[in-house]
N, C-alpha and C. Protein backbone atom coordinates (compact mmCIF):
# COMPACT_ATOMS: atom_id res chain seq x y z
N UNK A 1 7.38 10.87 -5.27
CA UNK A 1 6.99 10.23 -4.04
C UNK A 1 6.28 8.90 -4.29
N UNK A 2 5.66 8.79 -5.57
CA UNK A 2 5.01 7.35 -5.78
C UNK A 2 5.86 6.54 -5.60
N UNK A 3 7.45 6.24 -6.02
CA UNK A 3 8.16 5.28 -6.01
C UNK A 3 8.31 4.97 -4.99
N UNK A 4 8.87 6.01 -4.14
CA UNK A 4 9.07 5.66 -2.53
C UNK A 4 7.75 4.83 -2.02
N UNK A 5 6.54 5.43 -2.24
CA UNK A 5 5.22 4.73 -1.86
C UNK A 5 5.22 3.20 -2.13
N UNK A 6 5.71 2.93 -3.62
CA UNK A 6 5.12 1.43 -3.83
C UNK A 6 6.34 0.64 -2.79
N UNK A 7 8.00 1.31 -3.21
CA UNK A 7 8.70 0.79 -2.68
C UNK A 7 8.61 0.23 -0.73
N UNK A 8 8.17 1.05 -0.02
CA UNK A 8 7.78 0.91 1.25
C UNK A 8 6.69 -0.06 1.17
N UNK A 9 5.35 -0.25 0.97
CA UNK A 9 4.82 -0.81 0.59
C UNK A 9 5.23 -2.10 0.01
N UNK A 10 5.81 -2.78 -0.64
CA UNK A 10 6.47 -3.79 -1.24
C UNK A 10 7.22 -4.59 -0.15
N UNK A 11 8.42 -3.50 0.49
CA UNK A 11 9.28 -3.94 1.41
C UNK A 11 8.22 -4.45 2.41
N UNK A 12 7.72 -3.76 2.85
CA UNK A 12 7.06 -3.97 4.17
C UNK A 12 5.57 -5.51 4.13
N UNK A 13 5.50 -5.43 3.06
CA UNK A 13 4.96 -6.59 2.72
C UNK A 13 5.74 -7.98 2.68
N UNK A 14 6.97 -7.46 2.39
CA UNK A 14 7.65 -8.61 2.22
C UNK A 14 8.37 -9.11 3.53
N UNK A 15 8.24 -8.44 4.31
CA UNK A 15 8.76 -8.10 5.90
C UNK A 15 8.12 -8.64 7.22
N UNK A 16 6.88 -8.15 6.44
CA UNK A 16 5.40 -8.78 7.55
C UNK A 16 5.05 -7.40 8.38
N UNK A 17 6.14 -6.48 8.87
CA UNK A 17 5.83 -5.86 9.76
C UNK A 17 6.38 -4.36 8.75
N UNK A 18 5.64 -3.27 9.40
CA UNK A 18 4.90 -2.71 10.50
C UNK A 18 3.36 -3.20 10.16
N UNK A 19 2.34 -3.21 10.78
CA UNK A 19 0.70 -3.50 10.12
C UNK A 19 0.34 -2.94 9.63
N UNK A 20 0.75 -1.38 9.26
CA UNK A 20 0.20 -0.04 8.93
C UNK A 20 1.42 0.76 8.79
N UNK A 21 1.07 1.56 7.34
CA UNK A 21 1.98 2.75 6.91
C UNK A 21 1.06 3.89 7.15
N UNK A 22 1.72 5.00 7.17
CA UNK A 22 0.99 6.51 6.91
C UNK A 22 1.72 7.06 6.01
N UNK A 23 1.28 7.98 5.34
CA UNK A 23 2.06 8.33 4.31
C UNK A 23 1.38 10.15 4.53
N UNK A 24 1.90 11.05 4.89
CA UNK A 24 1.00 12.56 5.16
C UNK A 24 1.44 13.35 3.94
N UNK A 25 0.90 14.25 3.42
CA UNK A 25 1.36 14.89 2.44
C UNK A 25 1.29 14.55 0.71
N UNK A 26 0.87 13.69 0.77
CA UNK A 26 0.83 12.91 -0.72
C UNK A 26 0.16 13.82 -1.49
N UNK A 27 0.62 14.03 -2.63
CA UNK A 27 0.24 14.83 -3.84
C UNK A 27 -0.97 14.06 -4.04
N UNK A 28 -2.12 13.94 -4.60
CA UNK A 28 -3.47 13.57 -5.34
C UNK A 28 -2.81 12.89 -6.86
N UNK A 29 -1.87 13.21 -7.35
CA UNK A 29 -1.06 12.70 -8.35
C UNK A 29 -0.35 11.67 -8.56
N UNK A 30 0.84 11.88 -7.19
CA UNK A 30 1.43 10.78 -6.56
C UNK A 30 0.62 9.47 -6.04
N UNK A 31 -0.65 9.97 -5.35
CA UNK A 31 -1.45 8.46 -5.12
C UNK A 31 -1.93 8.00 -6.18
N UNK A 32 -2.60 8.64 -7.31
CA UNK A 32 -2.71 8.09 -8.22
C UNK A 32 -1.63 6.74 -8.92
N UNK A 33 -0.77 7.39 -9.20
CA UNK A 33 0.89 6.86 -9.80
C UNK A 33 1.27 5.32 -9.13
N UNK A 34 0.68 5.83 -7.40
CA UNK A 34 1.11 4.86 -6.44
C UNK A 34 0.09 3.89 -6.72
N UNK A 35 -1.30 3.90 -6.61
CA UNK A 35 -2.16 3.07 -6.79
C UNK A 35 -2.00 2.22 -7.69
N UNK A 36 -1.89 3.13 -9.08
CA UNK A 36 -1.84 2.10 -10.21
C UNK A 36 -0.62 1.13 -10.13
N UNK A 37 0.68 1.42 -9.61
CA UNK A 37 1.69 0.89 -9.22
C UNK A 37 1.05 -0.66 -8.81
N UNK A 38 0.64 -0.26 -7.38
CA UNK A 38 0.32 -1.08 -6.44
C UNK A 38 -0.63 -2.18 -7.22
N UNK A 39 -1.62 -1.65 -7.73
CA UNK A 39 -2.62 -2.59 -8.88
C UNK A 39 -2.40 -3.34 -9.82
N UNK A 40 -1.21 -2.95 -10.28
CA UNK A 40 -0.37 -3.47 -11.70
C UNK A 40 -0.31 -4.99 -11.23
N UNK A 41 -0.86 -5.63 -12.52
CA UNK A 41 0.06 -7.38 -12.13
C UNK A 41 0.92 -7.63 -12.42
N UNK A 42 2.13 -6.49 -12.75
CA UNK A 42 3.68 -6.80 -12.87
C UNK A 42 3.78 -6.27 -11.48
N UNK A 43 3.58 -5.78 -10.62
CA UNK A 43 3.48 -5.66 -9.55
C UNK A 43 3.85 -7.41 -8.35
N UNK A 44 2.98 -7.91 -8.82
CA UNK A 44 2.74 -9.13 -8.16
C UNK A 44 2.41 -9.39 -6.75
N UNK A 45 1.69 -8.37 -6.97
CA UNK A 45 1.33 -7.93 -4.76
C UNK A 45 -0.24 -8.25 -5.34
N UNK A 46 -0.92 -8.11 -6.15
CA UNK A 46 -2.65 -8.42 -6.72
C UNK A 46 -3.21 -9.50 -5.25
N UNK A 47 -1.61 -10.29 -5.16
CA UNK A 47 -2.65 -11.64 -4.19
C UNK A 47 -2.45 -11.63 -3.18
N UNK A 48 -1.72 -10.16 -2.43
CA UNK A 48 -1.78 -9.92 -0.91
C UNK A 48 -2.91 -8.98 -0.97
N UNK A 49 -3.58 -9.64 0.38
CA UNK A 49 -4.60 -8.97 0.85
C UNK A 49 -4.75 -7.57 1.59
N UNK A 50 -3.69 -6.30 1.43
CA UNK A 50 -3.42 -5.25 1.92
C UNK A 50 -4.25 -3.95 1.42
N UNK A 51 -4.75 -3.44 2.38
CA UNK A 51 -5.44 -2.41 1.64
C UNK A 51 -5.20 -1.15 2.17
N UNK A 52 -5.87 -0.14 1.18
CA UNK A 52 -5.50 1.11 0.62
C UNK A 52 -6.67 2.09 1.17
N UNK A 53 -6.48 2.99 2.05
CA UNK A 53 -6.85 4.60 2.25
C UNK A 53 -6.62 5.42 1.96
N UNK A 54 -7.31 6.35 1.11
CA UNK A 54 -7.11 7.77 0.89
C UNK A 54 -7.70 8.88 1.39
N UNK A 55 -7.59 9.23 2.57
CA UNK A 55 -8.22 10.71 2.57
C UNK A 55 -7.84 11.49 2.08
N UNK A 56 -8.65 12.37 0.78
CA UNK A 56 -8.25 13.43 -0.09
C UNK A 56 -8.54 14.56 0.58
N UNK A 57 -9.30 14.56 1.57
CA UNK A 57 -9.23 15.96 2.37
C UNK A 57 -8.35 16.75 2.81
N UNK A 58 -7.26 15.38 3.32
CA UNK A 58 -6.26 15.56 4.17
C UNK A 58 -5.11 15.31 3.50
N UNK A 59 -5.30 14.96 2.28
CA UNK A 59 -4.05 14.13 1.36
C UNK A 59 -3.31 12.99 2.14
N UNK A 60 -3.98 12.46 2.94
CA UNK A 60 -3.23 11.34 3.72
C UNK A 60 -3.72 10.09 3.46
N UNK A 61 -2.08 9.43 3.17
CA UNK A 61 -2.58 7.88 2.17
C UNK A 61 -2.38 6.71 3.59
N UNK A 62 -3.19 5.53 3.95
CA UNK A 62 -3.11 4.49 4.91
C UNK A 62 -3.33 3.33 4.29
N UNK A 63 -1.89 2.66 4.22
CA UNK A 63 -1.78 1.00 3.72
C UNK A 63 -1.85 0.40 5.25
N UNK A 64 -2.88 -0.58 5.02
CA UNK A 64 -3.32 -2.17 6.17
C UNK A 64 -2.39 -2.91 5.53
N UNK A 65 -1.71 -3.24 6.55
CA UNK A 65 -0.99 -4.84 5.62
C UNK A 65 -2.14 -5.73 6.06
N UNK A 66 -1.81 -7.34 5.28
CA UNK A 66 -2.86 -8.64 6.05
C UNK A 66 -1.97 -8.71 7.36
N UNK A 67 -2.68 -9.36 7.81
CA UNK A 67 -2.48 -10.22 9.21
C UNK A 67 -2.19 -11.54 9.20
N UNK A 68 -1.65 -12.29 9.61
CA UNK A 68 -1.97 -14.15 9.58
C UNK A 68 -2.67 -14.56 8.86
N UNK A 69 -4.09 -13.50 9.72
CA UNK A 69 -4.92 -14.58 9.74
C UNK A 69 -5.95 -14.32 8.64
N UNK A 70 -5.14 -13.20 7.70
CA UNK A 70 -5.48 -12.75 6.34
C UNK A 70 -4.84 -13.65 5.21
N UNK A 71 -3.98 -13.54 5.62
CA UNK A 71 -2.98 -14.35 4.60
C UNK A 71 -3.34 -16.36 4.73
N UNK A 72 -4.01 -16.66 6.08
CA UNK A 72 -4.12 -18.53 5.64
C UNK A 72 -5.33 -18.41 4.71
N UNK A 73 -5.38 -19.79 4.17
CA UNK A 73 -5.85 -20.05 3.13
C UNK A 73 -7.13 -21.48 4.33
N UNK A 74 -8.24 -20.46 3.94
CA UNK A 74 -9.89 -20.87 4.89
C UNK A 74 -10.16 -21.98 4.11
């Protein structure tokens, strides 16, 4: 499931839209896998401003994409 994770993630960055993923069910393993994915600077996502939720209670993972008005340069 990590692959699918970074892969959605990636796409959807590259897309602009949806603003928000959910991801329910995620193994504690799989986010791991996914994170480091996502972190990697062969990755090349380091300089989008999108961020990462984990509730481990619930095993439910929540990517923010930026916004606009994340992404201009202040």
């Amino acid at each position: 499931m990590s692959v699918e994770i970074f892969e959605q993630v990636r796409n959807t960055l590259k897309a602009g839209k949806p603003d928000m993923l959910h991801f329910d069910n995620v193994d504690p393993e799989d986010f791991a896998h996914a994170l480091e994915s996502l972190r990697h600077p062969s990755s090349h996502l380091e300089e989008r401003s999108f961020r990462i939720h984990w509730f481990s209670s619930e095993n439910r993972l929540k990517v923010v994409m930026p916004s606009m008005l994340h992404e201009c340069v202040g």
